[in-house]
PDB file of N, CA and C in Angstrom:
ATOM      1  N   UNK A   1      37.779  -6.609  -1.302  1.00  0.00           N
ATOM      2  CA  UNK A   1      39.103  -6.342  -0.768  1.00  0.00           C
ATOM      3  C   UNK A   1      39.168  -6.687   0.727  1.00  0.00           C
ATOM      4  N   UNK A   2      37.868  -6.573   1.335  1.00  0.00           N
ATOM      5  CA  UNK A   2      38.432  -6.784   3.015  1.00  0.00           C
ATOM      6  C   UNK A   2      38.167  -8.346   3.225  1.00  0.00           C
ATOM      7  N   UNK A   3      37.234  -8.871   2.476  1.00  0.00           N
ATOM      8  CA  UNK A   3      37.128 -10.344   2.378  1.00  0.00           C
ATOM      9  C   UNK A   3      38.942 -11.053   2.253  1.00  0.00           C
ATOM     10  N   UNK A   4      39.220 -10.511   1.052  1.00  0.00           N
ATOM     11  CA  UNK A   4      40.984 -10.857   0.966  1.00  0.00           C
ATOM     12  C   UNK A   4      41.501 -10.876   2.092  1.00  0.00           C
ATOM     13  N   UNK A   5      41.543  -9.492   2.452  1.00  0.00           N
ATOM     14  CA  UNK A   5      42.405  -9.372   3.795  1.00  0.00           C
ATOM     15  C   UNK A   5      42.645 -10.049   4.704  1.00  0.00           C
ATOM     16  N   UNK A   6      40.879 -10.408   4.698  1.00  0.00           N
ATOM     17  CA  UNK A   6      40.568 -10.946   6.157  1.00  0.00           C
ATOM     18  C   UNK A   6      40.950 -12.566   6.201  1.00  0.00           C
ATOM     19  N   UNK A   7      40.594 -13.012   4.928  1.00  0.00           N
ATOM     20  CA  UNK A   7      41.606 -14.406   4.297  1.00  0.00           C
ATOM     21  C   UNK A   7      42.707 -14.788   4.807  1.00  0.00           C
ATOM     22  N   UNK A   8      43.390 -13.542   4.762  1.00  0.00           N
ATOM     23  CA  UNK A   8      44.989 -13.415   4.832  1.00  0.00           C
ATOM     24  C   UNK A   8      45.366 -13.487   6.214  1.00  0.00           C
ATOM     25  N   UNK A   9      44.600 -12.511   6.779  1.00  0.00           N
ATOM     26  CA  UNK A   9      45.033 -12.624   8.179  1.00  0.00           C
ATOM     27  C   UNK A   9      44.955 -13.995   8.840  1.00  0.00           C
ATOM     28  N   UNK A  10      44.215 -14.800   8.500  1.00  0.00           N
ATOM     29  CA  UNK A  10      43.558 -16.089   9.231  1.00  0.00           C
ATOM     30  C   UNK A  10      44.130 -17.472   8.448  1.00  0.00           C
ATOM     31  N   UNK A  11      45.020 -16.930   7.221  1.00  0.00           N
ATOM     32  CA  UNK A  11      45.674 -17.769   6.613  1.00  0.00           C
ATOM     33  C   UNK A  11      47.062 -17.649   7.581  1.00  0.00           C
ATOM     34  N   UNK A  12      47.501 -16.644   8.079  1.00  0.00           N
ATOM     35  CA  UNK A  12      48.557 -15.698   8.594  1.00  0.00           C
ATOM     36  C   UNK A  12      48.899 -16.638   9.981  1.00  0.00           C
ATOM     37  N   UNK A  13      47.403 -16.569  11.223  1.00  0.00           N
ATOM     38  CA  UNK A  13      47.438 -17.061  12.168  1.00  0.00           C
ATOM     39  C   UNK A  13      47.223 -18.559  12.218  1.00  0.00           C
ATOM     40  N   UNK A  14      47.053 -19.048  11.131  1.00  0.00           N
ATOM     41  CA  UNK A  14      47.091 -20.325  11.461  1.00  0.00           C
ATOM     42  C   UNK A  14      48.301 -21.178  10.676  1.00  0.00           C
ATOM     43  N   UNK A  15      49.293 -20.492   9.948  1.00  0.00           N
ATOM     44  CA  UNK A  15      50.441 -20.925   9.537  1.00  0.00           C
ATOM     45  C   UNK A  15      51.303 -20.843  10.779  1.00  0.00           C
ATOM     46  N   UNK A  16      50.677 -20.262  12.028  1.00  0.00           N
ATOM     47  CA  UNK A  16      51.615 -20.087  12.636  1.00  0.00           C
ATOM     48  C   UNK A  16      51.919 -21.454  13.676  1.00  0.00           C
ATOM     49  N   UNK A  17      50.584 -21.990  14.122  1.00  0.00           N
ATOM     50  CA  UNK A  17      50.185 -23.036  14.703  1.00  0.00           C
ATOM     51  C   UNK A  17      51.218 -24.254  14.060  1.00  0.00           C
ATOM     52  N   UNK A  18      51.755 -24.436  13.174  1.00  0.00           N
ATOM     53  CA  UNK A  18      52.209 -25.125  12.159  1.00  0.00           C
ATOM     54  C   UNK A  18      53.697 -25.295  12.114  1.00  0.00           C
ATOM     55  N   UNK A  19      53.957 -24.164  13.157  1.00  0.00           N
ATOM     56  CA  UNK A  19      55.511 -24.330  13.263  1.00  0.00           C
ATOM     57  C   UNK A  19      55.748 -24.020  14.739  1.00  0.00           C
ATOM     58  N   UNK A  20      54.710 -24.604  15.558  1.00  0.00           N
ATOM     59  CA  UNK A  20      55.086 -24.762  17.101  1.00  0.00           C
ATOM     60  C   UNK A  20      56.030 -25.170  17.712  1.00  0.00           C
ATOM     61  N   UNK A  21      57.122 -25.163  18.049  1.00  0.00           N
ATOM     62  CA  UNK A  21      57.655 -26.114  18.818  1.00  0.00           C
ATOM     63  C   UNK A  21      57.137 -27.157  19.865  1.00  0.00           C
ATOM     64  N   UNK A  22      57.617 -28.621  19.905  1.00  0.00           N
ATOM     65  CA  UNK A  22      57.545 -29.482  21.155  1.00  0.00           C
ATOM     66  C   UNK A  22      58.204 -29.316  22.094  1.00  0.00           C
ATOM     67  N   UNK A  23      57.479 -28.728  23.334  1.00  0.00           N
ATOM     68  CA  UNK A  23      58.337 -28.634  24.495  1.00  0.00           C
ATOM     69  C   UNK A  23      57.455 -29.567  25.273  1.00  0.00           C
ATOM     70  N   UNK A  24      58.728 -30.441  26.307  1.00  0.00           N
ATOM     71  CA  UNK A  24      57.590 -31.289  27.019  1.00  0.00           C
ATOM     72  C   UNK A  24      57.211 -30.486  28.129  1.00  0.00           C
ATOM     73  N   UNK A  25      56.518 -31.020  28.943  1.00  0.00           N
ATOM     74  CA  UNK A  25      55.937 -30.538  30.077  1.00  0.00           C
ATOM     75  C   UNK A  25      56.316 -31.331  31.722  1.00  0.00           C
ATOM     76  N   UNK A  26      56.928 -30.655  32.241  1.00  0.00           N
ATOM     77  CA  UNK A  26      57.434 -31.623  33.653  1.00  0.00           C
ATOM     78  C   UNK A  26      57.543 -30.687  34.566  1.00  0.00           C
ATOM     79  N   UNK A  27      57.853 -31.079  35.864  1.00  0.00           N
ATOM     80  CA  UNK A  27      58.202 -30.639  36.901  1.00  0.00           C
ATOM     81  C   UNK A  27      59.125 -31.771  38.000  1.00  0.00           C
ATOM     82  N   UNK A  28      59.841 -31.210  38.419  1.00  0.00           N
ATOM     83  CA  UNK A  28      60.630 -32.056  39.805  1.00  0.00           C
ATOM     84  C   UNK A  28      60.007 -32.431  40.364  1.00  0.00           C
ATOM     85  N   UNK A  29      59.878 -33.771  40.456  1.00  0.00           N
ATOM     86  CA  UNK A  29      59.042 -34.753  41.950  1.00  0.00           C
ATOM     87  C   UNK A  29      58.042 -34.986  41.119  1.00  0.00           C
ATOM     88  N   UNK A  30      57.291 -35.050  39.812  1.00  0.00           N
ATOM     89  CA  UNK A  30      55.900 -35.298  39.670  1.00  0.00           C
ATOM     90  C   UNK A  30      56.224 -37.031  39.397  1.00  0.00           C
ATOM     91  N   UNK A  31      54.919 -37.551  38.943  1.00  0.00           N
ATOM     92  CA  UNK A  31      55.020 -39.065  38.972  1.00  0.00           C
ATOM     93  C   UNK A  31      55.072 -39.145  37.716  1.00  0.00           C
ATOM     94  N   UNK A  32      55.472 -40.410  37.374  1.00  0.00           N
ATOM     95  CA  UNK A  32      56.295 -40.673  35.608  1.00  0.00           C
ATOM     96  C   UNK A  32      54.422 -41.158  35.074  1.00  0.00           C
ATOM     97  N   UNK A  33      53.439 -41.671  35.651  1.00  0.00           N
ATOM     98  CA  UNK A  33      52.320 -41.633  35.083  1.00  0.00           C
ATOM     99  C   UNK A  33      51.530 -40.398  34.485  1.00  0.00           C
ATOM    100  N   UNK A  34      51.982 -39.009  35.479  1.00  0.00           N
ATOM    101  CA  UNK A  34      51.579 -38.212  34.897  1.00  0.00           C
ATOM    102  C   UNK A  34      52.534 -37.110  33.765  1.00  0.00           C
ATOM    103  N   UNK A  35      53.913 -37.858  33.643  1.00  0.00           N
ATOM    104  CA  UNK A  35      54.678 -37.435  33.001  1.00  0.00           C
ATOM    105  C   UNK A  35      54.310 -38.244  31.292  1.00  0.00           C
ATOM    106  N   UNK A  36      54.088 -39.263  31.178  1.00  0.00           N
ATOM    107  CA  UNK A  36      53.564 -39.951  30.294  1.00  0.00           C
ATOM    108  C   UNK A  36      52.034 -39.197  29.718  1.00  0.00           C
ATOM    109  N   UNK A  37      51.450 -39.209  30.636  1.00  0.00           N
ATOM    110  CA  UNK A  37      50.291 -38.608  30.442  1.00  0.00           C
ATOM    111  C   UNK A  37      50.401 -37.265  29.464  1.00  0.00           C
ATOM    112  N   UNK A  38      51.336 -36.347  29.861  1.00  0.00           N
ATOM    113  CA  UNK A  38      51.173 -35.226  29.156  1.00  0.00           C
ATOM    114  C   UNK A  38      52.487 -35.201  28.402  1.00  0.00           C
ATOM    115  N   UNK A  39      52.870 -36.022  28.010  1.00  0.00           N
ATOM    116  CA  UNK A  39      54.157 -36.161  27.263  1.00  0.00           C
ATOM    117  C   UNK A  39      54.048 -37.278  26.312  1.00  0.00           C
ATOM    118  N   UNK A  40      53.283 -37.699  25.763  1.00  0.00           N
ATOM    119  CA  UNK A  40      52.816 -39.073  24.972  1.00  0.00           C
ATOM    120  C   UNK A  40      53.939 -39.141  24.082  1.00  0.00           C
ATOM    121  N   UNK A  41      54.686 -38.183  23.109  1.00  0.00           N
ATOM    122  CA  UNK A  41      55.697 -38.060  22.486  1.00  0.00           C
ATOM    123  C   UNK A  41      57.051 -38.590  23.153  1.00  0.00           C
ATOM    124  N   UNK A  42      57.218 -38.892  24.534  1.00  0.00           N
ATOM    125  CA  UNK A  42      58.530 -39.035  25.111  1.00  0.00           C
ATOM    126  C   UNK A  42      58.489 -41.061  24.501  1.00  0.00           C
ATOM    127  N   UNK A  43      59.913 -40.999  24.345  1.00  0.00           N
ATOM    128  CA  UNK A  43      60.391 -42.844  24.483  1.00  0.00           C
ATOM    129  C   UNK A  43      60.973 -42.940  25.580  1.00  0.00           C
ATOM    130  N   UNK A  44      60.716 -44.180  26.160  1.00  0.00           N
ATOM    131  CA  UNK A  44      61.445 -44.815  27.263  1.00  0.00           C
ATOM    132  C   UNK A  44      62.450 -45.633  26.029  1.00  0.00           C
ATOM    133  N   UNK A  45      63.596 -44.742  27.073  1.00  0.00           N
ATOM    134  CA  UNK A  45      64.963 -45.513  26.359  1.00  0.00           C
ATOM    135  C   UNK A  45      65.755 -46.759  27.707  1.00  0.00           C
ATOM    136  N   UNK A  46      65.978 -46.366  28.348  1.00  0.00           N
ATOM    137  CA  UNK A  46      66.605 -47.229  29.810  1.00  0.00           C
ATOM    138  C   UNK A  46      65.235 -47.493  31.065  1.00  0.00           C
ATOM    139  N   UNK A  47      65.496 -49.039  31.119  1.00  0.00           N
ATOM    140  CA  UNK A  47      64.608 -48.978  32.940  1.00  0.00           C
ATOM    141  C   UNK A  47      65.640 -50.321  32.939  1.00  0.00           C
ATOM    142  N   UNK A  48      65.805 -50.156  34.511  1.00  0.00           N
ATOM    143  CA  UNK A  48      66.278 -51.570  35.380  1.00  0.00           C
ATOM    144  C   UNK A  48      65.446 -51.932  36.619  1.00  0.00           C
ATOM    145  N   UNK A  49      65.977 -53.590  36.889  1.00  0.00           N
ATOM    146  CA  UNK A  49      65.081 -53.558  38.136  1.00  0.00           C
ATOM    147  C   UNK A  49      65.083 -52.979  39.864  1.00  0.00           C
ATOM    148  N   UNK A  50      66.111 -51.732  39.695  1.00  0.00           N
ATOM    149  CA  UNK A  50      66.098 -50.723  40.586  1.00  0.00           C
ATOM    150  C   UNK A  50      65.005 -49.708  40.166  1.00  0.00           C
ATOM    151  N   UNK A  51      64.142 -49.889  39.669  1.00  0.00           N
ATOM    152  CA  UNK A  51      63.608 -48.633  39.530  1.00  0.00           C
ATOM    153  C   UNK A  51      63.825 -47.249  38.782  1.00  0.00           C
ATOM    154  N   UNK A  52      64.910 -47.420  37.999  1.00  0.00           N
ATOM    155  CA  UNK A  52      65.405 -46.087  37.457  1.00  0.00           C
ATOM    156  C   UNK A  52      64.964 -46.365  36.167  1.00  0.00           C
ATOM    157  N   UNK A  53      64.182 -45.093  35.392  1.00  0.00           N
ATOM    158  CA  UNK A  53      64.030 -45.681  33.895  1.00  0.00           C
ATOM    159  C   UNK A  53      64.014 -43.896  33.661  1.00  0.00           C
ATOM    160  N   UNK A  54      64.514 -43.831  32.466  1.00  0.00           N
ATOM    161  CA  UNK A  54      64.931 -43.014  31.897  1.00  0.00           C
ATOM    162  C   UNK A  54      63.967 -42.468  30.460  1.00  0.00           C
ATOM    163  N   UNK A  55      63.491 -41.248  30.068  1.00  0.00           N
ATOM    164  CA  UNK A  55      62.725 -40.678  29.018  1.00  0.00           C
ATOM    165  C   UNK A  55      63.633 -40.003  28.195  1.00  0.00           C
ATOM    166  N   UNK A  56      63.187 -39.906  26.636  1.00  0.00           N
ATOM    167  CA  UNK A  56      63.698 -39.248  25.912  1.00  0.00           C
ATOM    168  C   UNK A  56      62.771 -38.112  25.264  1.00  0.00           C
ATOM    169  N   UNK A  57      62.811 -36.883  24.609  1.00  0.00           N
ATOM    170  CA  UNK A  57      62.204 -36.290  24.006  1.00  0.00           C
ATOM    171  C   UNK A  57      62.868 -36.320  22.867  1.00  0.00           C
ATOM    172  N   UNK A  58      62.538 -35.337  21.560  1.00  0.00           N
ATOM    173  CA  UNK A  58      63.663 -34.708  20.247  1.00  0.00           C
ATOM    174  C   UNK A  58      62.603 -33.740  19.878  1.00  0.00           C
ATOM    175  N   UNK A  59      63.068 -32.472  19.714  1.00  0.00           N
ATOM    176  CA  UNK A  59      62.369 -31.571  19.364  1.00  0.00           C
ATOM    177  C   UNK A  59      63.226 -31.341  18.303  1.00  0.00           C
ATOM    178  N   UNK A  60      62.621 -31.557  16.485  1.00  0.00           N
ATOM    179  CA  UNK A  60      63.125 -31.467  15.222  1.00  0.00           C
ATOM    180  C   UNK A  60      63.495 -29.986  14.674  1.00  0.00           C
ATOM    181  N   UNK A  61      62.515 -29.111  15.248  1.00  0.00           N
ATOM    182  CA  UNK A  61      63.376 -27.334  15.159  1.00  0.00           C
ATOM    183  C   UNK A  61      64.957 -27.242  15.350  1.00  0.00           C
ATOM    184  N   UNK A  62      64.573 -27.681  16.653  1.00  0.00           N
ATOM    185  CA  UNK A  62      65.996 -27.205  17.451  1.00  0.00           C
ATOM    186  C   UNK A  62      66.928 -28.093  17.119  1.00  0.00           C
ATOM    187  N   UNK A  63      66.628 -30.244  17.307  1.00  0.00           N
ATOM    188  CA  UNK A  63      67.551 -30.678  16.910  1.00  0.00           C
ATOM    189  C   UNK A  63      68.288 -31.028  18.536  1.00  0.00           C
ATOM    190  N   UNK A  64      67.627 -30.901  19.470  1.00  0.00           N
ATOM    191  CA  UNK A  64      67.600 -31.177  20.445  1.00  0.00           C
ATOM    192  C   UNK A  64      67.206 -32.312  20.586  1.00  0.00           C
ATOM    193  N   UNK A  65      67.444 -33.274  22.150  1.00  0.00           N
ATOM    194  CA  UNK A  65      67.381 -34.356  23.310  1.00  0.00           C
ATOM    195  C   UNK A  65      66.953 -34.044  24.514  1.00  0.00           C
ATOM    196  N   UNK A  66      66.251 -33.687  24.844  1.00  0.00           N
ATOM    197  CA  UNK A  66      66.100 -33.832  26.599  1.00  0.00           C
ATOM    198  C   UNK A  66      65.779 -35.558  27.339  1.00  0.00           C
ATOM    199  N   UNK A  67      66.287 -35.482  28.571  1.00  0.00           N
ATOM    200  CA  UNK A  67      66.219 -36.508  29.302  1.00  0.00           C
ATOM    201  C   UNK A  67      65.311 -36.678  30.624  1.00  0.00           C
ATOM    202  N   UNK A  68      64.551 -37.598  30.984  1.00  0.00           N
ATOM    203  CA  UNK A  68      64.121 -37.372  32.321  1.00  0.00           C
ATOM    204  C   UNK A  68      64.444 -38.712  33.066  1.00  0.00           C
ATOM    205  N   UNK A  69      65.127 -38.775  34.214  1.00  0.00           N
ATOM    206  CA  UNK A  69      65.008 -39.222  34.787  1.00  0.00           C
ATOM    207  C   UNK A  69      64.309 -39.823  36.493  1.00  0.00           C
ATOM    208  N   UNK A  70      63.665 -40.778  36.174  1.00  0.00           N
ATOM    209  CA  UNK A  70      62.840 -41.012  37.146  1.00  0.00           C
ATOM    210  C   UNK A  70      63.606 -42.650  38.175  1.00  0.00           C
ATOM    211  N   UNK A  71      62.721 -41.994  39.290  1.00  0.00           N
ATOM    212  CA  UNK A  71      64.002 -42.858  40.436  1.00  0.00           C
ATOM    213  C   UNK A  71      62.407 -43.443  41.265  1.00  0.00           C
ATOM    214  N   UNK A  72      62.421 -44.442  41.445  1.00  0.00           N
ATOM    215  CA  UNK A  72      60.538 -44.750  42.203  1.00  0.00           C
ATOM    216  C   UNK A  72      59.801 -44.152  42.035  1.00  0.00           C
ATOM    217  N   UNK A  73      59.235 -44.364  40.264  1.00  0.00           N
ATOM    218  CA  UNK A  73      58.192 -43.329  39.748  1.00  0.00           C
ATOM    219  C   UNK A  73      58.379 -41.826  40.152  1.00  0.00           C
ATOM    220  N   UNK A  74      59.607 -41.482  40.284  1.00  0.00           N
ATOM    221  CA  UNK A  74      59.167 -39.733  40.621  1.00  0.00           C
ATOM    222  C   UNK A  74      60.621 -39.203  39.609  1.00  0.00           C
ATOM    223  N   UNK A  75      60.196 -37.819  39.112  1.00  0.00           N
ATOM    224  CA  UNK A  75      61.022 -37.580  38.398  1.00  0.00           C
ATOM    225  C   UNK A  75      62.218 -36.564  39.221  1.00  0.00           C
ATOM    226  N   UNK A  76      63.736 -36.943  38.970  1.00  0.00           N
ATOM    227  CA  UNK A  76      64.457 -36.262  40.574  1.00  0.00           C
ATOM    228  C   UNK A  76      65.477 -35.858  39.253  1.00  0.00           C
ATOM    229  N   UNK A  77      65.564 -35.670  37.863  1.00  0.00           N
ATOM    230  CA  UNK A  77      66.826 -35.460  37.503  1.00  0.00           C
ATOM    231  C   UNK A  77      66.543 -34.902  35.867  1.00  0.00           C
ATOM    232  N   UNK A  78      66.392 -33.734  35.061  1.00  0.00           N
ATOM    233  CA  UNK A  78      66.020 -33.679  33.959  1.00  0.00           C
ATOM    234  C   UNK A  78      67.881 -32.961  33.253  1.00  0.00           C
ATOM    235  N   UNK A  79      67.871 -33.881  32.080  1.00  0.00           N
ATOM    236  CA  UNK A  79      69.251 -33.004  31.058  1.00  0.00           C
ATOM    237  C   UNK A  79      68.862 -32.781  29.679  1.00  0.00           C
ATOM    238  N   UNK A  80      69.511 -32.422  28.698  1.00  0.00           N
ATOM    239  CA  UNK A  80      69.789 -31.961  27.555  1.00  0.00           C
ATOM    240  C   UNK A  80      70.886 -32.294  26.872  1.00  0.00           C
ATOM    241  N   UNK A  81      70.835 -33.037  25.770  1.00  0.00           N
ATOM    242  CA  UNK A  81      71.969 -33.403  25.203  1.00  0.00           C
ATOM    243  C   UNK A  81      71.536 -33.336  23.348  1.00  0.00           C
ATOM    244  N   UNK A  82      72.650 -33.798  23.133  1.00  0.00           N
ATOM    245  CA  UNK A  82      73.091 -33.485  21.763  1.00  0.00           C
ATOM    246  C   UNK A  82      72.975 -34.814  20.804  1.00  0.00           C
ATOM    247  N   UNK A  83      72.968 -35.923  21.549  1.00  0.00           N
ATOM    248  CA  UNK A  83      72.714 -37.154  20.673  1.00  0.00           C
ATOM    249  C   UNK A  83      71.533 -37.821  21.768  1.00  0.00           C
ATOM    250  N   UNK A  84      71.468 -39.259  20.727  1.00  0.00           N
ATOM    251  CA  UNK A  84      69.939 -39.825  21.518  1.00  0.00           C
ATOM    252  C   UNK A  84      70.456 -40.475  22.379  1.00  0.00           C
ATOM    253  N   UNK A  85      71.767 -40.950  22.315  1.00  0.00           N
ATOM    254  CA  UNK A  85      72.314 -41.972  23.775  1.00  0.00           C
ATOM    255  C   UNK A  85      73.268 -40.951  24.643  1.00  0.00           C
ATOM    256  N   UNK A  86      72.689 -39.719  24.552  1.00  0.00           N
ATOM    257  CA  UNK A  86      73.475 -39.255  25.624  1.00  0.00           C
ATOM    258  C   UNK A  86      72.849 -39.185  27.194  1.00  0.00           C
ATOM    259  N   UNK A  87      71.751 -40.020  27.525  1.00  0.00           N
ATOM    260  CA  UNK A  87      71.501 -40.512  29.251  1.00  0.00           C
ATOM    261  C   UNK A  87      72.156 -41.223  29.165  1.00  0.00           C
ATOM    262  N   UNK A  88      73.509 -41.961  28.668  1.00  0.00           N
ATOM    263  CA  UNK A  88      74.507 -42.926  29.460  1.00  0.00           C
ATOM    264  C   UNK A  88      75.686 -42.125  30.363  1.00  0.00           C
ATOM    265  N   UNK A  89      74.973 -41.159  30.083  1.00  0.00           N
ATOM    266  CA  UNK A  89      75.893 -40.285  30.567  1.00  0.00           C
ATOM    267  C   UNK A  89      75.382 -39.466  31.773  1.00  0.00           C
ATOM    268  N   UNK A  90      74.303 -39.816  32.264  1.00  0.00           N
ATOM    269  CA  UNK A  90      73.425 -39.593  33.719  1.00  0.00           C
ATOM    270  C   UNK A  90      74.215 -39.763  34.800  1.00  0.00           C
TER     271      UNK A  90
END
């Protein structure tokens, strides 16, 4: 019986791992190399030859978009939207 249990519990904690959410990881001003770095999941959706290129996330729980925008490798502008082309709207 405690063999079961103990099954259970560890069946318990690791179902949980399984329904993590993706949140990315950023901060204001860091560099888009190390934004890549710990964000491997993001797409580059927009860059021009000013320097501005733009990230996407989608976190499938929520059904969410986040945006990052980066201005000379540094990130100066993060949003949230509701569809995948909503940085035209930056």
């Amino acid at each position: 019986m405690k063999k079961l249990l103990f099954i259970l519990i560890v069946l318990g904690t690791m179902s949980c791992n399984i329904t993590q959410l993706y949140e990315p990881k950023f901060t204001l001003g860091m560099e888009e190399s190390e934004f890549k770095h710990l964000n491997r999941y993001a797409t580059k959706v927009y860059g021009d030859q000013n320097g501005v290129v733009i990230y996407r996330t989608y976190n499938e729980v929520t059904e969410a978009y986040k945006f990052f925008l980066f201005e000379k490798q540094k990130l100066v502008k993060f949003q949230e939207g509701a569809y995948k082309d909503d940085y035209r709207f930056f």
